[in-house]
Protein backbone atom coordinates (compact mmCIF):
# COMPACT_ATOMS: atom_id res chain seq x y z
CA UNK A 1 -56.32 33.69 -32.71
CA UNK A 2 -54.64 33.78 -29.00
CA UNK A 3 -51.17 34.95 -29.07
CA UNK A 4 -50.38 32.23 -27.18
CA UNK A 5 -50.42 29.55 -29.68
CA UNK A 6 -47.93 32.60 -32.06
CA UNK A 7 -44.23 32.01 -31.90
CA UNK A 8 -42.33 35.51 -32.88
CA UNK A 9 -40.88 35.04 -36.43
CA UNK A 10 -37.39 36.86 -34.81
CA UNK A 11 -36.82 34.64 -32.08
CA UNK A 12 -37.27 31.27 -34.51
CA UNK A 13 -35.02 33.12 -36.98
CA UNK A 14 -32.03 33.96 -34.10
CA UNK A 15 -32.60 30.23 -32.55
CA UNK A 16 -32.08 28.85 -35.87
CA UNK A 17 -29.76 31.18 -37.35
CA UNK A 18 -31.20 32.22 -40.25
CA UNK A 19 -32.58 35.59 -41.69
CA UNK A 20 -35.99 36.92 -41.37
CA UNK A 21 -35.81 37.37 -45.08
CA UNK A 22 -36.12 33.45 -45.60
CA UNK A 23 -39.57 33.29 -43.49
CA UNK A 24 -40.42 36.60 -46.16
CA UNK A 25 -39.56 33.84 -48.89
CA UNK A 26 -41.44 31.35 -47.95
CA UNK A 27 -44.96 33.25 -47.11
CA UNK A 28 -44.69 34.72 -50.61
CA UNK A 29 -43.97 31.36 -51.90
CA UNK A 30 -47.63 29.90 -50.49
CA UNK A 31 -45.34 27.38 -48.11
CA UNK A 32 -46.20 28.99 -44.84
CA UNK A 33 -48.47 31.57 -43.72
CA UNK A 34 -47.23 34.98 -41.22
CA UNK A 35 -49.36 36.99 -38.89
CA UNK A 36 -48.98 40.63 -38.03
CA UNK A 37 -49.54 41.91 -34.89
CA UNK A 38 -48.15 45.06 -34.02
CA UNK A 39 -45.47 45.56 -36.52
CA UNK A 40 -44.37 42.19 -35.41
CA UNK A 41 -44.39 39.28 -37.46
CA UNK A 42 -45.59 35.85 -35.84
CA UNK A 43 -46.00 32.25 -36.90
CA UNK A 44 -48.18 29.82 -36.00
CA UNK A 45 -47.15 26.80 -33.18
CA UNK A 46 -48.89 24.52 -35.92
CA UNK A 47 -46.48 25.54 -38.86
CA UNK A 48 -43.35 24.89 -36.72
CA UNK A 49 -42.77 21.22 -37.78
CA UNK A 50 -43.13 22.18 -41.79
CA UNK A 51 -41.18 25.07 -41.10
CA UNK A 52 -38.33 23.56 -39.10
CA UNK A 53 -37.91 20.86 -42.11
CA UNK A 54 -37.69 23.49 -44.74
CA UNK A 55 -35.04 25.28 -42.62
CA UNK A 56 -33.41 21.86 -42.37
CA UNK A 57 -33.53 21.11 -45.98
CA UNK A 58 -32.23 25.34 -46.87
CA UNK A 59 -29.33 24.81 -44.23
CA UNK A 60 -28.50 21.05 -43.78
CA UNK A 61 -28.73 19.96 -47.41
CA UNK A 62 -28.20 23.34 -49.02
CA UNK A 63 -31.27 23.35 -51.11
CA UNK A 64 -32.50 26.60 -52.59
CA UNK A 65 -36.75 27.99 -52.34
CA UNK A 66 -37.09 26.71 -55.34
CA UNK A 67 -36.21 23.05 -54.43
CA UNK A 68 -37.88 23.43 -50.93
CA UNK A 69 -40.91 24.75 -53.19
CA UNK A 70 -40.82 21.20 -55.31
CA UNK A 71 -40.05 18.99 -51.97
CA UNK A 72 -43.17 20.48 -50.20
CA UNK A 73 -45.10 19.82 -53.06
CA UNK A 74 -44.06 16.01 -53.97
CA UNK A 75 -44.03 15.70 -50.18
CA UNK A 76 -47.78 16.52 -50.15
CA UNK A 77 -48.65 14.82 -53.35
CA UNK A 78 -47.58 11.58 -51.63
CA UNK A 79 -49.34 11.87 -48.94
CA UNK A 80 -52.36 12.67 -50.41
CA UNK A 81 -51.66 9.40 -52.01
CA UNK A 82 -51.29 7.43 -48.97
CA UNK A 83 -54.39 8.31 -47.84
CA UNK A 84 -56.12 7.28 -51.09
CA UNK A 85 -54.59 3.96 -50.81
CA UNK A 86 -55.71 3.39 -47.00
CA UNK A 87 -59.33 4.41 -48.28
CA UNK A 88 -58.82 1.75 -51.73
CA UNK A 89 -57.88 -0.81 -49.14
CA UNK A 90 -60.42 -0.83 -46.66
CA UNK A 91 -63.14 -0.63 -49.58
CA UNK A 92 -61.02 -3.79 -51.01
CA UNK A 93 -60.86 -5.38 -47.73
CA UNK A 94 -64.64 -4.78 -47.06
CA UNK A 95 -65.43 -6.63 -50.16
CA UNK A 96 -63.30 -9.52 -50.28
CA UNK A 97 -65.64 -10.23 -47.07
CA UNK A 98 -67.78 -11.49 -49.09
């Protein structure tokens, strides 16, 4: 994986004023993954947006892992959802052609 596309874990911690021990939380919570380089511990340009809402929800709304944990998951389940009803729908929509 290029290093390029790795944002250190320290500098999204200091820009969003939190403690490295949160990004610790949520890797061993399954929510996000880490990479170690080094002694250095980096996170992926793709995880930002996930990971900037659970900082959001943890600061902003004051929600503990725990909640962020069920959020994520509910989050996902609904989206997983969605998609089923896009596929339903064109199936539907293919058949009331005829």
């Amino acid at each position: 994986m290029p290093t390029t596309h790795l944002i250190a874990a320290n500098e999204f911690c200091i820009y969003h004023n939190i403690e490295l021990s949160f990004i610790y939380s949520l890797q061993q919570s399954g929510l996000i993954e880490v990479i170690e380089l080094e002694e250095k511990v980096f996170v992926d340009e793709s995880e930002l947006p996930q990971l900037e809402k659970m900082v959001r929800l943890y600061h902003e709304l004051d929600i503990n892992l725990e909640g962020i944990e069920t959020i994520t998951y509910l989050l996902q389940r609904m989206q997983d959802m969605q998609q089923q009803i896009s596929v339903l729908q064109s199936k539907l929509s293919l058949y009331a052609q005829y």
